[in-house]
N, C-alpha and C. Protein backbone atom coordinates (compact mmCIF):
# COMPACT_ATOMS: atom_id res chain seq x y z
N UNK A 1 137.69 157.34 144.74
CA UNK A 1 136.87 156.16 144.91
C UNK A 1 137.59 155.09 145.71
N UNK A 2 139.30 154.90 145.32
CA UNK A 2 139.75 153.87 146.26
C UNK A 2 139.60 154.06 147.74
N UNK A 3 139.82 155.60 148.26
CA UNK A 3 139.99 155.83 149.85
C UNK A 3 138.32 155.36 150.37
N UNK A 4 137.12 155.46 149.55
CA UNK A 4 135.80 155.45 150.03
C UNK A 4 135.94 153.66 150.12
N UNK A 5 136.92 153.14 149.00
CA UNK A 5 136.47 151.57 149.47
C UNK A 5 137.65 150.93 149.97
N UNK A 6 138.60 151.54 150.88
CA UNK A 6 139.09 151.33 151.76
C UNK A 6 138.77 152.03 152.85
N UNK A 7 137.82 152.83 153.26
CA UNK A 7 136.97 152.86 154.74
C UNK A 7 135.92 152.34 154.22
N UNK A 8 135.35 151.78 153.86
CA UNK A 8 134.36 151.17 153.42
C UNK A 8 133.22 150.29 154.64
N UNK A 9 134.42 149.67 155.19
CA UNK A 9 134.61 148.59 156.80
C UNK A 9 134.13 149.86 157.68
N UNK A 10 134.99 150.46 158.02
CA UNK A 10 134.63 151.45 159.09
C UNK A 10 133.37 152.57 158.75
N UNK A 11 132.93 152.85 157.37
CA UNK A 11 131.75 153.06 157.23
C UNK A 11 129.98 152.30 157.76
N UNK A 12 130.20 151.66 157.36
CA UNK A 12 129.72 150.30 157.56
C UNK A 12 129.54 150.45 159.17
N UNK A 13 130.59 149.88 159.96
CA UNK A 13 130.46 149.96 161.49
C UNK A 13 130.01 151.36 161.82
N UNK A 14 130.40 152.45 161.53
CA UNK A 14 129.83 153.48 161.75
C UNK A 14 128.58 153.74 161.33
N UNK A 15 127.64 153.06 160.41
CA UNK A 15 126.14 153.53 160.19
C UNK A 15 125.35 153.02 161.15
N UNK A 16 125.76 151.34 161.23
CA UNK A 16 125.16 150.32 162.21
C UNK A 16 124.53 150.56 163.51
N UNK A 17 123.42 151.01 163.58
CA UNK A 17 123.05 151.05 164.83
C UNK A 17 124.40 150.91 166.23
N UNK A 18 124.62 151.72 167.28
CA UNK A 18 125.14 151.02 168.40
C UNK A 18 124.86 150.14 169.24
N UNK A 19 123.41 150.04 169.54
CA UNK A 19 122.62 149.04 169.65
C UNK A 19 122.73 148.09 169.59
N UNK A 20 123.32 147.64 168.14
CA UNK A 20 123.50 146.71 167.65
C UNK A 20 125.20 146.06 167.38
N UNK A 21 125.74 146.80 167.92
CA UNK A 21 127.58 146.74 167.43
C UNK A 21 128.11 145.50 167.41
N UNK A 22 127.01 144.79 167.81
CA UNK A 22 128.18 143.40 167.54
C UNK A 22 127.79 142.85 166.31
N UNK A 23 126.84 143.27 165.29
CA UNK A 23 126.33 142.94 164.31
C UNK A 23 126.94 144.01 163.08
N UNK A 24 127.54 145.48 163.78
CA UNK A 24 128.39 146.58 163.00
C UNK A 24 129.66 145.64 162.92
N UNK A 25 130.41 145.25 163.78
CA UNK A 25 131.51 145.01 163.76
C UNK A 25 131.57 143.55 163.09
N UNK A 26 130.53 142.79 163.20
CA UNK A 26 130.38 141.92 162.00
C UNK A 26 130.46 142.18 160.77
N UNK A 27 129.48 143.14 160.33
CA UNK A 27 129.42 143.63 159.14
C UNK A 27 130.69 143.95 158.36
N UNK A 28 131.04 145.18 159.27
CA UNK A 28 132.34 145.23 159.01
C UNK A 28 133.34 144.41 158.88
N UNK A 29 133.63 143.64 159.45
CA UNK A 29 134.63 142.33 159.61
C UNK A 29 134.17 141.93 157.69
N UNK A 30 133.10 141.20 157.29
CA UNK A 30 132.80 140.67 156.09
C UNK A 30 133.23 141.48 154.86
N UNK A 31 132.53 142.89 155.34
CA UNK A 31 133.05 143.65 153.91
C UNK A 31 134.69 143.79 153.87
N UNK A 32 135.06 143.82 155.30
CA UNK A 32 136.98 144.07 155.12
C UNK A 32 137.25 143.02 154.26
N UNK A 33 137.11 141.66 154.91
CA UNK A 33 137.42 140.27 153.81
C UNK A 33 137.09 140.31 152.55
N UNK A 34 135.92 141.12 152.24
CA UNK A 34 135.30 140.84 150.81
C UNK A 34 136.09 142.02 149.66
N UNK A 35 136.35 143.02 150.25
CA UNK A 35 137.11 144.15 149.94
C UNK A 35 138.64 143.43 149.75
N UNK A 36 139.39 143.09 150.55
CA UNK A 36 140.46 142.40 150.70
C UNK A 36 140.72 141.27 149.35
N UNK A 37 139.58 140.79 149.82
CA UNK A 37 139.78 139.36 148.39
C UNK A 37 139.33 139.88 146.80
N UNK A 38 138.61 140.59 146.96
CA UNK A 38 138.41 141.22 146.23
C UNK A 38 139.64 142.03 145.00
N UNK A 39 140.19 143.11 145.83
CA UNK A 39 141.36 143.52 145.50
C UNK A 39 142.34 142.19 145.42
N UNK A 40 142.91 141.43 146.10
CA UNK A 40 143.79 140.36 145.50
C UNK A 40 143.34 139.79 144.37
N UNK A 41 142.41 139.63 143.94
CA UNK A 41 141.90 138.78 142.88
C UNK A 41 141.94 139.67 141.77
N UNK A 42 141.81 141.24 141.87
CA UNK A 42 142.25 142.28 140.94
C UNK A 42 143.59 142.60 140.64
N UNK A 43 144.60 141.90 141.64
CA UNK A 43 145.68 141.99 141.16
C UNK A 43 146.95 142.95 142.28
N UNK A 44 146.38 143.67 143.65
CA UNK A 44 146.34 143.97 144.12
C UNK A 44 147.46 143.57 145.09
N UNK A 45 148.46 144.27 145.71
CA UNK A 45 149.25 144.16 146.73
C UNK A 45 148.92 144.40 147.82
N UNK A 46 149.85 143.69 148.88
CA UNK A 46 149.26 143.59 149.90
C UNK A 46 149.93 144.94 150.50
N UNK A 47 151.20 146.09 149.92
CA UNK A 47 150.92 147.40 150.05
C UNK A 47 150.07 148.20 149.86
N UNK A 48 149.08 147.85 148.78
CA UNK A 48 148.23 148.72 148.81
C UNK A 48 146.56 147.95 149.48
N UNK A 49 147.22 147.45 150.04
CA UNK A 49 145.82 146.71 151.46
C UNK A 49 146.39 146.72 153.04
N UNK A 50 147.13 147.81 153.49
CA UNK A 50 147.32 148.03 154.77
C UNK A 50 146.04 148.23 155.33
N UNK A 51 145.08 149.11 155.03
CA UNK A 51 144.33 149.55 155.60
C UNK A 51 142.81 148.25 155.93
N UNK A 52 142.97 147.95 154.99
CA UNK A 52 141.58 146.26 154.68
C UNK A 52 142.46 145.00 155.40
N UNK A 53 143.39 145.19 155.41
CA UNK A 53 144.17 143.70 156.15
C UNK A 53 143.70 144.37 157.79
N UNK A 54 144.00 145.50 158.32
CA UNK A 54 144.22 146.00 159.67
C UNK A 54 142.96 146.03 159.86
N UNK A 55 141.98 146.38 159.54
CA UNK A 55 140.25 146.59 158.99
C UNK A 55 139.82 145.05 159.60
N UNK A 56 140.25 144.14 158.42
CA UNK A 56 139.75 142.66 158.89
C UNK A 56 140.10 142.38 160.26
N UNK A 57 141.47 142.35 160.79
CA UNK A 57 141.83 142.08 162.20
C UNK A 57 141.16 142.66 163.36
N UNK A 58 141.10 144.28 163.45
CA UNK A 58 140.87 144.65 163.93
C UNK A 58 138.61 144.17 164.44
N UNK A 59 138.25 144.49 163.25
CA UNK A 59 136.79 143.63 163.31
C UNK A 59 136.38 142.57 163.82
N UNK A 60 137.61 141.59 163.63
CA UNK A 60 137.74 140.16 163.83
C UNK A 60 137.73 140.40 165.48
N UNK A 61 138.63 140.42 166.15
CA UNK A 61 138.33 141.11 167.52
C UNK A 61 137.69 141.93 168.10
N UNK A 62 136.94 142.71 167.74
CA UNK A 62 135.79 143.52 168.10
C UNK A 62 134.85 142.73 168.16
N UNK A 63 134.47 142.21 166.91
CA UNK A 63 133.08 141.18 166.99
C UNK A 63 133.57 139.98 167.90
N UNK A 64 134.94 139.58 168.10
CA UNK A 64 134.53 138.40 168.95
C UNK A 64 134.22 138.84 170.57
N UNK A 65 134.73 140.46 171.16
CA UNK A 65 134.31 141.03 171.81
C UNK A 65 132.68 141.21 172.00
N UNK A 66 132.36 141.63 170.93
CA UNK A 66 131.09 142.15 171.21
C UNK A 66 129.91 140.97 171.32
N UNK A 67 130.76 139.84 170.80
CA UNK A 67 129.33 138.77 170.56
C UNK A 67 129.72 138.02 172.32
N UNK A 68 130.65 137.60 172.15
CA UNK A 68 130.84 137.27 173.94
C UNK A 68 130.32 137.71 174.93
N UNK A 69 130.50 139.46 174.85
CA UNK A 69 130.12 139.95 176.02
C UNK A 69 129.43 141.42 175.26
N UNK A 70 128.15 141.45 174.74
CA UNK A 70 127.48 142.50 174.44
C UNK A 70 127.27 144.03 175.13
N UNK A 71 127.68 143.54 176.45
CA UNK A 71 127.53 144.70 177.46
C UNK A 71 129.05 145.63 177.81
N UNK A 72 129.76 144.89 177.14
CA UNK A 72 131.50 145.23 177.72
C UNK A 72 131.39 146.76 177.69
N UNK A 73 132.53 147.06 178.92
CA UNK A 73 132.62 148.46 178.79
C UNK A 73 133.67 149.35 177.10
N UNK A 74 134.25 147.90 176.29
CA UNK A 74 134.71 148.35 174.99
C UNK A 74 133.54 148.84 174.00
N UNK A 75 132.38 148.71 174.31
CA UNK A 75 131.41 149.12 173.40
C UNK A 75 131.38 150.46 173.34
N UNK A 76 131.41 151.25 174.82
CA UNK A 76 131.38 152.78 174.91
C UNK A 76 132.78 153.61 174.13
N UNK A 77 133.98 152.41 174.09
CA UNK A 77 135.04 153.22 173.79
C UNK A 77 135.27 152.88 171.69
N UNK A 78 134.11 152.09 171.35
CA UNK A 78 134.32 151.03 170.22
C UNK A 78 134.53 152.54 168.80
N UNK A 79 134.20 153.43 168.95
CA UNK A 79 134.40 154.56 168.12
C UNK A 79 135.51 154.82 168.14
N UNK A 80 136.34 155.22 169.45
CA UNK A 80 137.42 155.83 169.68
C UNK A 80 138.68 154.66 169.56
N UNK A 81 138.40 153.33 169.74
CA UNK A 81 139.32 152.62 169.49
C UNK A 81 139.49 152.24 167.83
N UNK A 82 138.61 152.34 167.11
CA UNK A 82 138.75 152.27 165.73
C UNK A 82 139.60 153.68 165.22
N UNK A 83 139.02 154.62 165.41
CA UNK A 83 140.03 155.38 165.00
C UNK A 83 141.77 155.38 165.38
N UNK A 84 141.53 155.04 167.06
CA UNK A 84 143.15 154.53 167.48
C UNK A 84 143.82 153.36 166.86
N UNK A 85 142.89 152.74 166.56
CA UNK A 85 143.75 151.13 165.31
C UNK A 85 144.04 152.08 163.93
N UNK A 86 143.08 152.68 163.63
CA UNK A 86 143.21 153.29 161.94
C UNK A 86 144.77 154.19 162.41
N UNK A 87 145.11 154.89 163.41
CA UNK A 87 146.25 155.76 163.55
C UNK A 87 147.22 154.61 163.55
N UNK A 88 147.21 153.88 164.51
CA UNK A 88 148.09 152.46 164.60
C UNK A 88 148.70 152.24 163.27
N UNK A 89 148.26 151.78 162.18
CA UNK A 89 148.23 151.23 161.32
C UNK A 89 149.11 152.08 159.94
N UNK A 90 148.23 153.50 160.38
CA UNK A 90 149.05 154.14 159.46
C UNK A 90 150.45 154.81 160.00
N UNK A 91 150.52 154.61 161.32
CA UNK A 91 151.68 155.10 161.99
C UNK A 91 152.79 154.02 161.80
N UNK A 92 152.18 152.86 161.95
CA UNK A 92 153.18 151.95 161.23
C UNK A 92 153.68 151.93 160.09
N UNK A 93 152.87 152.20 159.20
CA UNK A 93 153.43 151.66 157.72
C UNK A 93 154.08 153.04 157.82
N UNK A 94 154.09 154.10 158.05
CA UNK A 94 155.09 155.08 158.19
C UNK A 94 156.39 155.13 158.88
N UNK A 95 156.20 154.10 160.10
CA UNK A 95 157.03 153.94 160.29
C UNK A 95 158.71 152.60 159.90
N UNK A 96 157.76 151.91 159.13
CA UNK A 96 158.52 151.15 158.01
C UNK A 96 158.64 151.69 156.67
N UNK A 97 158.43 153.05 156.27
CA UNK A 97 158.51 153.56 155.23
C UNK A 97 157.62 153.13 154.11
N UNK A 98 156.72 152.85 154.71
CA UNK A 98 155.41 151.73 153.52
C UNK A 98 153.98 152.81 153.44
N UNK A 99 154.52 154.22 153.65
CA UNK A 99 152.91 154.52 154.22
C UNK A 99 151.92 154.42 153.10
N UNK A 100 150.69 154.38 153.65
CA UNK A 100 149.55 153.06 153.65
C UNK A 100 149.24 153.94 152.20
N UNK A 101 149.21 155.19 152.22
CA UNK A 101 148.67 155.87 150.84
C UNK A 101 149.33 155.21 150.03
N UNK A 102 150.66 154.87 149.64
CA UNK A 102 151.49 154.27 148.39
C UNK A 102 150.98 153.58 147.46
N UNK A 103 150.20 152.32 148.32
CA UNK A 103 149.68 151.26 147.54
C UNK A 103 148.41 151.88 146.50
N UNK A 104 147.57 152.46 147.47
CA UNK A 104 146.58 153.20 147.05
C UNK A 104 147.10 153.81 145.77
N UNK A 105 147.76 154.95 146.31
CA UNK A 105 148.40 155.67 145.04
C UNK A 105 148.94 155.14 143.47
N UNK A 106 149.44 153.79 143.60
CA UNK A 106 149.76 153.23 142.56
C UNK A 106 148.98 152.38 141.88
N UNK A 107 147.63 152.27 142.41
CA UNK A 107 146.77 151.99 141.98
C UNK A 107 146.19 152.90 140.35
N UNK A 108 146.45 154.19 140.50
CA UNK A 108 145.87 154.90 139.47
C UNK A 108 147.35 155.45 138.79
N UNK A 109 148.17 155.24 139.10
CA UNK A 109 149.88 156.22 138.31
C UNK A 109 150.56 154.80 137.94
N UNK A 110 150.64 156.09 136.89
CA UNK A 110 151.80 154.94 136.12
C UNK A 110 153.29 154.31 136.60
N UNK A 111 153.46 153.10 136.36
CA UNK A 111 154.18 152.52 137.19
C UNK A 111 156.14 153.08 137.10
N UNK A 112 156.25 154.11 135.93
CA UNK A 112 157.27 154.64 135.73
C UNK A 112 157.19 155.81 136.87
N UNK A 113 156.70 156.11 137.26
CA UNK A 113 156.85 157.42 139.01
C UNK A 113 156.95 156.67 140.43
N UNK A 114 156.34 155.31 140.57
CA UNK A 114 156.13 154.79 141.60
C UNK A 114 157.64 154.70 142.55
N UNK A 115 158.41 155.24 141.92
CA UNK A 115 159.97 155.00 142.26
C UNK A 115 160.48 156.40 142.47
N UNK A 116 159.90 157.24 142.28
CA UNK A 116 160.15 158.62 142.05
C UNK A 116 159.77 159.26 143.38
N UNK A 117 160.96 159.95 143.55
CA UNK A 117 161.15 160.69 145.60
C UNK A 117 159.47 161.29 145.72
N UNK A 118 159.55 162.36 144.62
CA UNK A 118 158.46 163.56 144.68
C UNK A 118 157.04 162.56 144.54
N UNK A 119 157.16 161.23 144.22
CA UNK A 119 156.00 160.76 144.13
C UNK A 119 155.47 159.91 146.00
N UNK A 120 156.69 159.09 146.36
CA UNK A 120 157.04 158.57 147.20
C UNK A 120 157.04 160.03 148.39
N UNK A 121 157.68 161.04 148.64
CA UNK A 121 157.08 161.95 149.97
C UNK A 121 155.89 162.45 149.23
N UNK A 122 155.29 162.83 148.82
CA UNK A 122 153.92 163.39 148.51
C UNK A 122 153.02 162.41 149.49
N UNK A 123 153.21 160.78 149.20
CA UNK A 123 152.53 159.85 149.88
C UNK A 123 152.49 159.64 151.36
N UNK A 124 153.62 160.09 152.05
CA UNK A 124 154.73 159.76 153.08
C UNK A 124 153.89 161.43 153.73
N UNK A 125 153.45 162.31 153.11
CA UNK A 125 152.77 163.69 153.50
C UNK A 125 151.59 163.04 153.82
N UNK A 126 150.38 162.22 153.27
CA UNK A 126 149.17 162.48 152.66
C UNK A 126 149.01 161.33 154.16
N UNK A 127 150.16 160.34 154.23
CA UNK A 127 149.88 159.32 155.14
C UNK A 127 149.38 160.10 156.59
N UNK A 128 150.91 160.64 156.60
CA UNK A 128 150.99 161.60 157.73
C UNK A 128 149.81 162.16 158.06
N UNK A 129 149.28 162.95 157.14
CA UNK A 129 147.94 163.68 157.62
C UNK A 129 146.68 162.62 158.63
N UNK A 130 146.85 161.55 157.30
CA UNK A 130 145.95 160.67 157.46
C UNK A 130 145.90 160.02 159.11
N UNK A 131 147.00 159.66 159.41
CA UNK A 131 147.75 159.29 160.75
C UNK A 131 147.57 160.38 162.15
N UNK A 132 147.77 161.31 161.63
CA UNK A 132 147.31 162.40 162.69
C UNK A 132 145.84 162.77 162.47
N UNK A 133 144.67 162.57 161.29
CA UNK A 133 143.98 163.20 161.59
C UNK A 133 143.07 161.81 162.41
N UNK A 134 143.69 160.43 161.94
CA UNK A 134 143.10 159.48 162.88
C UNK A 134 143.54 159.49 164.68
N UNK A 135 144.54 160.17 165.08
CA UNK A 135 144.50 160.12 165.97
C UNK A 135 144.28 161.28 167.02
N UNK A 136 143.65 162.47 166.24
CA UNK A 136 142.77 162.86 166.95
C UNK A 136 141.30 163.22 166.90
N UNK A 137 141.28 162.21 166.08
CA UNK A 137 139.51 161.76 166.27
C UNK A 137 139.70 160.98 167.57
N UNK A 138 140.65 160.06 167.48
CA UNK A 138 140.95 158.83 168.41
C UNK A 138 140.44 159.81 169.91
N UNK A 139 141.57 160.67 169.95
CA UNK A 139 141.50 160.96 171.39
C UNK A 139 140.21 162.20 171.65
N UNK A 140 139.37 162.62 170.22
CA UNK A 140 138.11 162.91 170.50
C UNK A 140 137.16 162.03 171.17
N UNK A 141 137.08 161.25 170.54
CA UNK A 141 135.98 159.99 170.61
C UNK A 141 136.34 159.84 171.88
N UNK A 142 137.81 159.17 172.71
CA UNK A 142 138.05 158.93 173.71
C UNK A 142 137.17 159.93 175.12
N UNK A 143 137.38 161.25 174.61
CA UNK A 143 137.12 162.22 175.39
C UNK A 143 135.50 162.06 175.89
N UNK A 144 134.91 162.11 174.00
CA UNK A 144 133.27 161.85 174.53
C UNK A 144 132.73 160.53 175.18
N UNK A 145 133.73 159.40 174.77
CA UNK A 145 133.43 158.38 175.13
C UNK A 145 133.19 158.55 176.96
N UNK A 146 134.18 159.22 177.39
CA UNK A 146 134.70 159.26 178.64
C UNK A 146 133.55 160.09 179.88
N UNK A 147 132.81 161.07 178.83
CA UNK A 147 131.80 161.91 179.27
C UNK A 147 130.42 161.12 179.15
N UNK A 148 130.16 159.85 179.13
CA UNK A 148 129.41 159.00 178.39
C UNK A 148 128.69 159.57 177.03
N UNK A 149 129.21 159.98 176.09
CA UNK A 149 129.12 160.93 174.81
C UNK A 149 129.40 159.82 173.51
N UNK A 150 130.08 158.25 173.95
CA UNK A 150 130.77 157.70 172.77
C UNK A 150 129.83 157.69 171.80
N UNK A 151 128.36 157.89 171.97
CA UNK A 151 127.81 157.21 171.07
C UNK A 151 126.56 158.47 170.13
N UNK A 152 127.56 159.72 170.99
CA UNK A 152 126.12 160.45 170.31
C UNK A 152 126.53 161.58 169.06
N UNK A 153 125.76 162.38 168.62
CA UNK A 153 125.46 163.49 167.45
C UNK A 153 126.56 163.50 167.17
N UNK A 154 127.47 164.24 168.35
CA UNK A 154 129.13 165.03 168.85
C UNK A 154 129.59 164.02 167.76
N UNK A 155 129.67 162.55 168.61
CA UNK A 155 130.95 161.90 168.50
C UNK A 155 130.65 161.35 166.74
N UNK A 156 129.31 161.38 165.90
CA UNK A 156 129.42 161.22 165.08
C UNK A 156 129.81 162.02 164.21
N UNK A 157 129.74 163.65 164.65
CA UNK A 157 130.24 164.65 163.85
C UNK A 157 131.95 164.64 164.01
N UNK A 158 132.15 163.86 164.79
CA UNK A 158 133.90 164.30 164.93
C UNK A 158 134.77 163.27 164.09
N UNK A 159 133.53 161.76 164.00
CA UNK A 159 134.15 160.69 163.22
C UNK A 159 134.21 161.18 161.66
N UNK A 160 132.78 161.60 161.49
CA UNK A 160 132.50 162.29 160.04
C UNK A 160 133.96 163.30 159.91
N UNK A 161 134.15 164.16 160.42
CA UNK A 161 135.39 164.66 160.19
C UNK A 161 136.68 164.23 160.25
N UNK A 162 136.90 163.42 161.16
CA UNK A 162 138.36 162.30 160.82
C UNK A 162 138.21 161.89 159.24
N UNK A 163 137.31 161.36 158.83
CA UNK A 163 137.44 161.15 157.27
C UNK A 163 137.39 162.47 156.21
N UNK A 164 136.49 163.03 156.20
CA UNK A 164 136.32 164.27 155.50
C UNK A 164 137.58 165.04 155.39
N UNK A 165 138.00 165.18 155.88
CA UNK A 165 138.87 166.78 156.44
C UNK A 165 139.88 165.50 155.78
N UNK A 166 140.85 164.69 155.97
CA UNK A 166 141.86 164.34 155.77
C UNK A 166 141.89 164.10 153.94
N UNK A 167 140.45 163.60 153.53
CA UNK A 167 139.76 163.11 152.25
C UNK A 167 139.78 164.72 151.29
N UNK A 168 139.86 165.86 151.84
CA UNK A 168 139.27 166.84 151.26
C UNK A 168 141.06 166.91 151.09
N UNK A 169 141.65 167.18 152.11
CA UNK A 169 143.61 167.61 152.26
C UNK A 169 144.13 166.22 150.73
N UNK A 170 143.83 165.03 151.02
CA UNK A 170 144.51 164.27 149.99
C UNK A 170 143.95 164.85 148.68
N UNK A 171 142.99 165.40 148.29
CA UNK A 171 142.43 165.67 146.82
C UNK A 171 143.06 166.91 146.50
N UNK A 172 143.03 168.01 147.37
CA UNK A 172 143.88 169.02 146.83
C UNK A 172 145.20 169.12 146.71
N UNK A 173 145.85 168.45 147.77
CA UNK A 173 147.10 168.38 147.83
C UNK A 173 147.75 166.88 146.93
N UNK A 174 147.20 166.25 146.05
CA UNK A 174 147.65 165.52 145.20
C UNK A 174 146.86 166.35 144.00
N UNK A 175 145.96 167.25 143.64
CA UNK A 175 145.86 168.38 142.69
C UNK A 175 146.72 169.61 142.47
N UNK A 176 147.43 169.83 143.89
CA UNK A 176 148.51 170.77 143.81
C UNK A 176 149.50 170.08 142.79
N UNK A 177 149.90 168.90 144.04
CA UNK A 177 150.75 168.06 143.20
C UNK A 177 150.95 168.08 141.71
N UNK A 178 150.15 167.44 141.29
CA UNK A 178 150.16 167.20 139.91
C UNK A 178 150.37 168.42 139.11
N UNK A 179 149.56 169.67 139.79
CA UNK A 179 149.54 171.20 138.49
C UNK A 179 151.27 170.85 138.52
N UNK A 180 151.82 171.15 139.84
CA UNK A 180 153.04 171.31 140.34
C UNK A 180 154.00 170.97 139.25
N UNK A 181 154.10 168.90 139.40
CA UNK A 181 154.84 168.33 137.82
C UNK A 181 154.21 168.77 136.45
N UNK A 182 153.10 169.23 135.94
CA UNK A 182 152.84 169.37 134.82
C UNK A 182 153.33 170.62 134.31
N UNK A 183 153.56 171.43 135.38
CA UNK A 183 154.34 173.30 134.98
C UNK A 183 156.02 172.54 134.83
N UNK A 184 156.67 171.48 135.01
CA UNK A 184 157.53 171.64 135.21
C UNK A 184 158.02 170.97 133.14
């Protein structure tokens, strides 16, 4: 449930008419903030809000893109650059050793593992995936974008799978996980 309401934002922009994207990327922009404040007010670190902090920013500039200039040629690429911010983001916190799953993760485990290697690379795996499978949606989207494709069936079946496929890898492979410590 946490990973669905941390894409939550990019759900959102992704249902929104294209048509309409400067009103998606609004949307989005509000729920990131509302999601964001939300979680702080639950108690919430700002490790485990990489993804809703980068979410808000990223929106925040899109919509001021899109409301300025409705016609920009960033509208055709506006699929493929969200997924390239979502890789961004998690490529960072990986690359400061923060990856973005952690916070998430300690959201539901008890705070006696959060310190624990096997708990810490399991996360540092799940990011990884997450990170590569955003960036090649990225350079999907790019591709269809490029064929004038950004906006159709294709490119929604390839976004649908940047989430899915990485969403399906974190559930089993933190179910491996766990059989894994409980045999031990």
């Amino acid at each position: 449930m946490s990973y669905l309401r941390t894409f939550l934002p990019w759900i959102v922009f992704a249902v929104i008419p294209s048509a309409q994207w400067q009103w998606g990327a609004l949307a989005a922009l509000v729920v990131a903030v509302a999601i964001t404040a939300q979680q702080r007010r639950e108690g919430a670190g700002f490790d485990a809000l990489i993804i809703e902090i980068g979410s808000a920013a990223f929106f925040a500039v899109l919509a001021a893109i899109a409301f300025a200039d409705p016609g920009s040629g960033v509208h055709a690429y506006s699929a493929a650059l969200s997924s390239g911010v979502l890789a961004l983001v998690a490529g960072v916190s990986l690359l400061l050793r923060k990856p973005f799953t952690l916070g998430i993760a300690k959201r539901g485990t008890p705070r006696e593992v959060w310190g624990l290697r096997p708990f810490v690379r399991a996360n540092t795996v799940i990011s990884s995936v997450w990170a590569g499978a955003f960036a090649l949606t990225a350079a999907a989207l790019a591709l269809l974008a490029h064929a004038g494709q950004g906006h159709s069936t294709a490119a929604t079946l390839v976004q649908a799978a940047g989430f899915v496929l990485p969403m399906l890898f974190t559930t089993r492979y933190v179910a491996a996980m766990q059989a894994k410590a409980g045999a031990r």
